[in-house]
PDB file of N, CA and C in Angstrom:
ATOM      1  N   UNK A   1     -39.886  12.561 -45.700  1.00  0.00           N
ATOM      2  CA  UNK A   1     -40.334  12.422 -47.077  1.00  0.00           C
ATOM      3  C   UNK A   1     -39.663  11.203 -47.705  1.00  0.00           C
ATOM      4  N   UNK A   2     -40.643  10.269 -48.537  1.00  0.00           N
ATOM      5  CA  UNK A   2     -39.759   9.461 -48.867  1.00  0.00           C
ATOM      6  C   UNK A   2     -39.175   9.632 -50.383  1.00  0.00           C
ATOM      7  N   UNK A   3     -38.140   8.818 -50.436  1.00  0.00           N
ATOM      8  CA  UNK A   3     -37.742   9.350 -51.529  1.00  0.00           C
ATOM      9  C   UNK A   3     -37.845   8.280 -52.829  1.00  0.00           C
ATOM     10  N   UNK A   4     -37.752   8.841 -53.781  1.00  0.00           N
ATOM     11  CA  UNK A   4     -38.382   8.173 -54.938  1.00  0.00           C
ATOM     12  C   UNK A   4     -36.933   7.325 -55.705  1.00  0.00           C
ATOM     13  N   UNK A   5     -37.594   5.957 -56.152  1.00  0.00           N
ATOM     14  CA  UNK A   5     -36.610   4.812 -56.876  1.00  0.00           C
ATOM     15  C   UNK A   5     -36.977   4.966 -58.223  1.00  0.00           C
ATOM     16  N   UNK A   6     -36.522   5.216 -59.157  1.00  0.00           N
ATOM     17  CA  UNK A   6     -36.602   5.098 -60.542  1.00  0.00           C
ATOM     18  C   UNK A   6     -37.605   4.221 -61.066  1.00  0.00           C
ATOM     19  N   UNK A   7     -37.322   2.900 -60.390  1.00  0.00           N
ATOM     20  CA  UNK A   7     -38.391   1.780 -61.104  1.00  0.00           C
ATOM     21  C   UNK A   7     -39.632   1.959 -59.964  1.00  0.00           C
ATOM     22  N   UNK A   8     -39.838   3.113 -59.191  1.00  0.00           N
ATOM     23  CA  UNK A   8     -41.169   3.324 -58.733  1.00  0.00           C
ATOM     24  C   UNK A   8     -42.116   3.754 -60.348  1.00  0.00           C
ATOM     25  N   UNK A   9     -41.940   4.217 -60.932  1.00  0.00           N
ATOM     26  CA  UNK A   9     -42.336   4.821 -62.430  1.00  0.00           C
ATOM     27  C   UNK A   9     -42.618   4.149 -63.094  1.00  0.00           C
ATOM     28  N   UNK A  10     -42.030   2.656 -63.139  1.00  0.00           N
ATOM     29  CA  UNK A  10     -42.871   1.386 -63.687  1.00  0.00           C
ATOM     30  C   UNK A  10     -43.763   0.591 -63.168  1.00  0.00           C
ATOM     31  N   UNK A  11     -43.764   0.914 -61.479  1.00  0.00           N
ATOM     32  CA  UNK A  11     -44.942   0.397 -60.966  1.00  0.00           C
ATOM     33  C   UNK A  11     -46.069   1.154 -61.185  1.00  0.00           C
ATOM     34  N   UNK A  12     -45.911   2.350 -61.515  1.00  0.00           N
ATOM     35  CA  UNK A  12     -47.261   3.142 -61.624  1.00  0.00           C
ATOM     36  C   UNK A  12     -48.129   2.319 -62.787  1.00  0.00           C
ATOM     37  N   UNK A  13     -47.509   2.321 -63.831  1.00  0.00           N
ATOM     38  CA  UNK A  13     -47.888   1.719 -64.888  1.00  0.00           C
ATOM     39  C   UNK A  13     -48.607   0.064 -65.175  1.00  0.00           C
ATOM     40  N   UNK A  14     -48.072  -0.605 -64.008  1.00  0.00           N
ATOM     41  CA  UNK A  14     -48.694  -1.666 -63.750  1.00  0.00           C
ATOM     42  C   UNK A  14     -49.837  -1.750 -62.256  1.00  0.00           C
ATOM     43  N   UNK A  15     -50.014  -1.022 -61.499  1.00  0.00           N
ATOM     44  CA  UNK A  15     -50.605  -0.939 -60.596  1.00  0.00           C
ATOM     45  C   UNK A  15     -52.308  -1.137 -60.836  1.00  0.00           C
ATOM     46  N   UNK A  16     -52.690  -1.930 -60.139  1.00  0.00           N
ATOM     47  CA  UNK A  16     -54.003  -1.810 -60.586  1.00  0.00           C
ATOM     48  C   UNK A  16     -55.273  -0.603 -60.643  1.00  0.00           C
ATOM     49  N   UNK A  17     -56.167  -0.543 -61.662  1.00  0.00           N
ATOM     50  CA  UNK A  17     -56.891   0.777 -61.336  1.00  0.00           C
ATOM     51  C   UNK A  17     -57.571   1.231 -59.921  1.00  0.00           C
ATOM     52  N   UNK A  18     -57.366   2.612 -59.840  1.00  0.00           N
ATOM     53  CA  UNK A  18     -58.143   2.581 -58.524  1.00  0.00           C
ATOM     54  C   UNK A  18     -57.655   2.618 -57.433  1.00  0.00           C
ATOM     55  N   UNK A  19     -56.886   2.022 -57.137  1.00  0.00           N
ATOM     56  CA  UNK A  19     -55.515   1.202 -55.859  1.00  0.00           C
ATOM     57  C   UNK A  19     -55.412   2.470 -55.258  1.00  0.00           C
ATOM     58  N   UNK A  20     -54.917   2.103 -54.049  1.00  0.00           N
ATOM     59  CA  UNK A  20     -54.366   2.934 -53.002  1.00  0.00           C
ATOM     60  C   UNK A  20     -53.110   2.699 -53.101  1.00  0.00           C
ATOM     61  N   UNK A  21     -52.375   2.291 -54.122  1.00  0.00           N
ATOM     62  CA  UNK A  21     -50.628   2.014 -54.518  1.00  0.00           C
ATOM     63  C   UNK A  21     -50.548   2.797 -55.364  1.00  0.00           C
ATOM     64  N   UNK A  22     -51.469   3.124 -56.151  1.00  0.00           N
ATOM     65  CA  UNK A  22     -51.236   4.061 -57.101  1.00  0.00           C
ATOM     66  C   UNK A  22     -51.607   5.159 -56.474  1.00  0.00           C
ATOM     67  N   UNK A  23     -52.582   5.962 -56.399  1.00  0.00           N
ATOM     68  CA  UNK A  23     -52.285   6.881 -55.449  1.00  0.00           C
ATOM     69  C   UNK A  23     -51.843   7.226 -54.730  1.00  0.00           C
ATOM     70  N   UNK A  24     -50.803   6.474 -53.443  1.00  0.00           N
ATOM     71  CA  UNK A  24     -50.013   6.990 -52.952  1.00  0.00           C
ATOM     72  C   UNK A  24     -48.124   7.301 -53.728  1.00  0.00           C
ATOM     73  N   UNK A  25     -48.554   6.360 -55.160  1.00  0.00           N
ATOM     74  CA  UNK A  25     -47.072   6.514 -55.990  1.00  0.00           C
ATOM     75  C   UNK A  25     -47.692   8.183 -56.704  1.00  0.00           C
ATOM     76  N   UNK A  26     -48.626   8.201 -56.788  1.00  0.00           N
ATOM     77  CA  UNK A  26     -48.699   9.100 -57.753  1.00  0.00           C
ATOM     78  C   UNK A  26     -48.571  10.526 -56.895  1.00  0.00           C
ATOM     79  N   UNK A  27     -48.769  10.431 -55.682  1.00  0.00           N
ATOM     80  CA  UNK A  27     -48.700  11.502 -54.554  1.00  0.00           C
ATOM     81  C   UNK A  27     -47.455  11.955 -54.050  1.00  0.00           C
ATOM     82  N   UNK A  28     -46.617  10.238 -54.539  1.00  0.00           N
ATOM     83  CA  UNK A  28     -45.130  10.637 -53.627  1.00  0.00           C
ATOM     84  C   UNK A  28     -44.361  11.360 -54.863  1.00  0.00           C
ATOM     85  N   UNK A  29     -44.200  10.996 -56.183  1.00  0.00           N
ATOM     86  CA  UNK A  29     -43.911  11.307 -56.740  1.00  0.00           C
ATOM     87  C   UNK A  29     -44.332  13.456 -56.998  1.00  0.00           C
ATOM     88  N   UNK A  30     -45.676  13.492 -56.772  1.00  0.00           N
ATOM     89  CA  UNK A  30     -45.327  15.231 -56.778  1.00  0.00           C
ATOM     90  C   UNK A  30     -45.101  15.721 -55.780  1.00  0.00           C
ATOM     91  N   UNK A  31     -44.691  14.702 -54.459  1.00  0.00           N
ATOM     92  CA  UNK A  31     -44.330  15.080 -54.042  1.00  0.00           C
ATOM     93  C   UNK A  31     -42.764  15.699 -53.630  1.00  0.00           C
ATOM     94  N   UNK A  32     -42.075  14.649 -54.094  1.00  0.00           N
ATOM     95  CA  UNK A  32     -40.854  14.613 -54.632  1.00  0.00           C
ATOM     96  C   UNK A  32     -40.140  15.589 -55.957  1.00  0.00           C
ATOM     97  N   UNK A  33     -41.490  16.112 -56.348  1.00  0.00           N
ATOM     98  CA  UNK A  33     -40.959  17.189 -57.898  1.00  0.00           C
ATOM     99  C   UNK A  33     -40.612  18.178 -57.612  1.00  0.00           C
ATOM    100  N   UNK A  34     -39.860  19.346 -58.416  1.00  0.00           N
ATOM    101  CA  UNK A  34     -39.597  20.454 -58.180  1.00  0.00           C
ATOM    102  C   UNK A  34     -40.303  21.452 -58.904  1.00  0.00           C
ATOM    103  N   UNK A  35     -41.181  20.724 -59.820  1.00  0.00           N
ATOM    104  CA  UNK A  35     -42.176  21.417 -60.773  1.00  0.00           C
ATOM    105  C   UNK A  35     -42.970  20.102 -61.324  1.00  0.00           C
ATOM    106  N   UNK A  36     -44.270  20.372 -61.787  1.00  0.00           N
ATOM    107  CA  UNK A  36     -45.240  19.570 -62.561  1.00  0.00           C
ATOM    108  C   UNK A  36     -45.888  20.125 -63.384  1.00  0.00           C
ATOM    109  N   UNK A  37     -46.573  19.603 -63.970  1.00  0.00           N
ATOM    110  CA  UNK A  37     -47.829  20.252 -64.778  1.00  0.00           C
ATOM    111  C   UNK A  37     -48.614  18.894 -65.568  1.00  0.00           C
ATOM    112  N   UNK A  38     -50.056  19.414 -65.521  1.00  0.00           N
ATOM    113  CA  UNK A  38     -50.852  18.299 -66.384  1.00  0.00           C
ATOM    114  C   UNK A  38     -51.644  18.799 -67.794  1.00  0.00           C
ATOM    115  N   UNK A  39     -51.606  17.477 -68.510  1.00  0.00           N
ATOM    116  CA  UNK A  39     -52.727  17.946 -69.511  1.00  0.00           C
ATOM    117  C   UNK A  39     -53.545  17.489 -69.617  1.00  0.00           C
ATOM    118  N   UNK A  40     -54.916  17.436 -69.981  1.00  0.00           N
ATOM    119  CA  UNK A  40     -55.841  16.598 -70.328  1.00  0.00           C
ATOM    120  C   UNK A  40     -55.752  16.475 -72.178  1.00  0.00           C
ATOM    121  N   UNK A  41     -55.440  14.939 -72.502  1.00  0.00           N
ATOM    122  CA  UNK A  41     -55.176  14.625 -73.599  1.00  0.00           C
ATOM    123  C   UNK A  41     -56.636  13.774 -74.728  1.00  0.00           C
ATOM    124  N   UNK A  42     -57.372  13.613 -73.957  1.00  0.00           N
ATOM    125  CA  UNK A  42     -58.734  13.257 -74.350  1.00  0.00           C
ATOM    126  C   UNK A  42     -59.630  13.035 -73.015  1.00  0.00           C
ATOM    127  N   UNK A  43     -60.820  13.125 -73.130  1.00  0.00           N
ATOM    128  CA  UNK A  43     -62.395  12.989 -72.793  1.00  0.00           C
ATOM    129  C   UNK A  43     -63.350  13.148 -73.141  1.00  0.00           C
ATOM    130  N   UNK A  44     -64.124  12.063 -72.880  1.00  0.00           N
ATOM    131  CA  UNK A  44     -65.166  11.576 -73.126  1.00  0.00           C
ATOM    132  C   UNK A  44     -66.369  12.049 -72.353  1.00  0.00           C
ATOM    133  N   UNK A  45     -67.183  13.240 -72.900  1.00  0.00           N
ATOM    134  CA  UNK A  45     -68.059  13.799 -72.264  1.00  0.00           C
ATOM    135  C   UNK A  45     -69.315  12.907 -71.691  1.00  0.00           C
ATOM    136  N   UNK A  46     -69.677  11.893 -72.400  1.00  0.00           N
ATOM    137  CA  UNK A  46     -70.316  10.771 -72.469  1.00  0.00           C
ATOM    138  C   UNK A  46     -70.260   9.705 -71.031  1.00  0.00           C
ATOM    139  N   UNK A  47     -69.282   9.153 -71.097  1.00  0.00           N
ATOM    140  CA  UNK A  47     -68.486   8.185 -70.134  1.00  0.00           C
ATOM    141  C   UNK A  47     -67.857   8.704 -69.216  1.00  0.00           C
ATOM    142  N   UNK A  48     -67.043  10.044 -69.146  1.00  0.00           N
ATOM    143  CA  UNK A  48     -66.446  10.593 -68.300  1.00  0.00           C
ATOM    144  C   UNK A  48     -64.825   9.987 -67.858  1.00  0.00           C
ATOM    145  N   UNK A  49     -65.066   9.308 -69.001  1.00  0.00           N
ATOM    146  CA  UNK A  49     -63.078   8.688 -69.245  1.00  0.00           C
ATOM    147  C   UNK A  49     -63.054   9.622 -69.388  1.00  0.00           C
ATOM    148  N   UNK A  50     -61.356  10.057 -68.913  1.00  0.00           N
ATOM    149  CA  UNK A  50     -60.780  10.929 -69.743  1.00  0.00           C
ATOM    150  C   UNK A  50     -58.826   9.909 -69.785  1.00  0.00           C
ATOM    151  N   UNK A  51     -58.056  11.015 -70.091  1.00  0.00           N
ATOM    152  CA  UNK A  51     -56.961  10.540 -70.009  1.00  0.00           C
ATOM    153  C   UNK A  51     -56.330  11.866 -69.473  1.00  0.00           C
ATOM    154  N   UNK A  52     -54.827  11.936 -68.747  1.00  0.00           N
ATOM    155  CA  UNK A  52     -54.239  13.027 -68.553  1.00  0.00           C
ATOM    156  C   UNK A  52     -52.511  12.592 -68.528  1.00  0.00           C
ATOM    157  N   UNK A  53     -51.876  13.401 -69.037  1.00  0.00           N
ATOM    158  CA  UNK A  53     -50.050  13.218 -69.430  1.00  0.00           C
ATOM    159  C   UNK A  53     -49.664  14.397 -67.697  1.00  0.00           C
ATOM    160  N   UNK A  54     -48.938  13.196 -66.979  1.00  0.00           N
ATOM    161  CA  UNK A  54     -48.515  14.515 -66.220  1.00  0.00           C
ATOM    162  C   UNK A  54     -46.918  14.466 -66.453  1.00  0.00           C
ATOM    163  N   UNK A  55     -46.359  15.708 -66.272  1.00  0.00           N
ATOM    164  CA  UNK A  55     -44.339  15.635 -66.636  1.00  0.00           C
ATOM    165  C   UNK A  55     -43.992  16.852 -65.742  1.00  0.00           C
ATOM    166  N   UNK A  56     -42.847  16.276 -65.082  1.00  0.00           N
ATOM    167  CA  UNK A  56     -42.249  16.765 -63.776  1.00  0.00           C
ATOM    168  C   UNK A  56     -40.981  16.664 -64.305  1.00  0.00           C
ATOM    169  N   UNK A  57     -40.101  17.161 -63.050  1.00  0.00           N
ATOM    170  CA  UNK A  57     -38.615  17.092 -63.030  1.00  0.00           C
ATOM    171  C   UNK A  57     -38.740  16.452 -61.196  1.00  0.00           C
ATOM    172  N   UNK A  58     -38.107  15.388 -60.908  1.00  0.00           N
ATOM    173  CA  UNK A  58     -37.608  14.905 -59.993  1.00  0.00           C
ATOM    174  C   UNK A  58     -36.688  15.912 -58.699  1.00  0.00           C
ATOM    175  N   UNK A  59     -36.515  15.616 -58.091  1.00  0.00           N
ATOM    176  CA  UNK A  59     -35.709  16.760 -57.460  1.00  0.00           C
ATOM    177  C   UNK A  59     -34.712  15.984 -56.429  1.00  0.00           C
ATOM    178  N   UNK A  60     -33.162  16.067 -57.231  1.00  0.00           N
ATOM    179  CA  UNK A  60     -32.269  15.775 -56.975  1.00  0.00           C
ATOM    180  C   UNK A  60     -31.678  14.425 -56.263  1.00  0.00           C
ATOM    181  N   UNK A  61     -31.972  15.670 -55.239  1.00  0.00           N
ATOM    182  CA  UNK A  61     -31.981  14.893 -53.968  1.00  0.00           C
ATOM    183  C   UNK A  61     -32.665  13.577 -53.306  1.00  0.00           C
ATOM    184  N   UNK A  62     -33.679  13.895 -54.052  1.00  0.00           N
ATOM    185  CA  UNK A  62     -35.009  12.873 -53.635  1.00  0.00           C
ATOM    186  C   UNK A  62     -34.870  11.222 -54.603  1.00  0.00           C
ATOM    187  N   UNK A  63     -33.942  11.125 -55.416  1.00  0.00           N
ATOM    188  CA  UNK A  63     -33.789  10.052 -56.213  1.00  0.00           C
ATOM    189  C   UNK A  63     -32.680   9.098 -55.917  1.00  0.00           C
ATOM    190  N   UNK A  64     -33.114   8.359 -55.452  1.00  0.00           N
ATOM    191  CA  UNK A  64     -32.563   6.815 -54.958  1.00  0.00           C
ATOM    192  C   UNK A  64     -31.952   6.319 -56.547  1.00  0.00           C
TER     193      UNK A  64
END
């Protein structure tokens, strides 16, 4: 398992849409959690945007 760097969390944020960098940050990261949960914070029934907040706790061990 790999383990997660702090400033992995700012690459999410710049990663381009879509990417297979972001999805695999966004994978390692729950993967790395000891709990998660999501919300859906708006959508657009229309367009099918939506937006979603996800918040975890890291797990320990796993943080470089």
């Amino acid at each position: 398992m790999l383990k997660i760097n702090l400033s992995d969390l700012d690459y999410i944020e710049i990663s381009q849409p879509s990417s297979p960098d972001l999805r695999e940050n966004v994978q390692n990261i729950l993967r790395n959690s000891t709990k998660y949960s999501a919300a859906v914070t708006s959508l657009d029934n229309g367009t099918g945007v939506y937006e979603i907040v996800l918040k975890g706790k890291l797990k320990k061990s796993n943080i470089v």
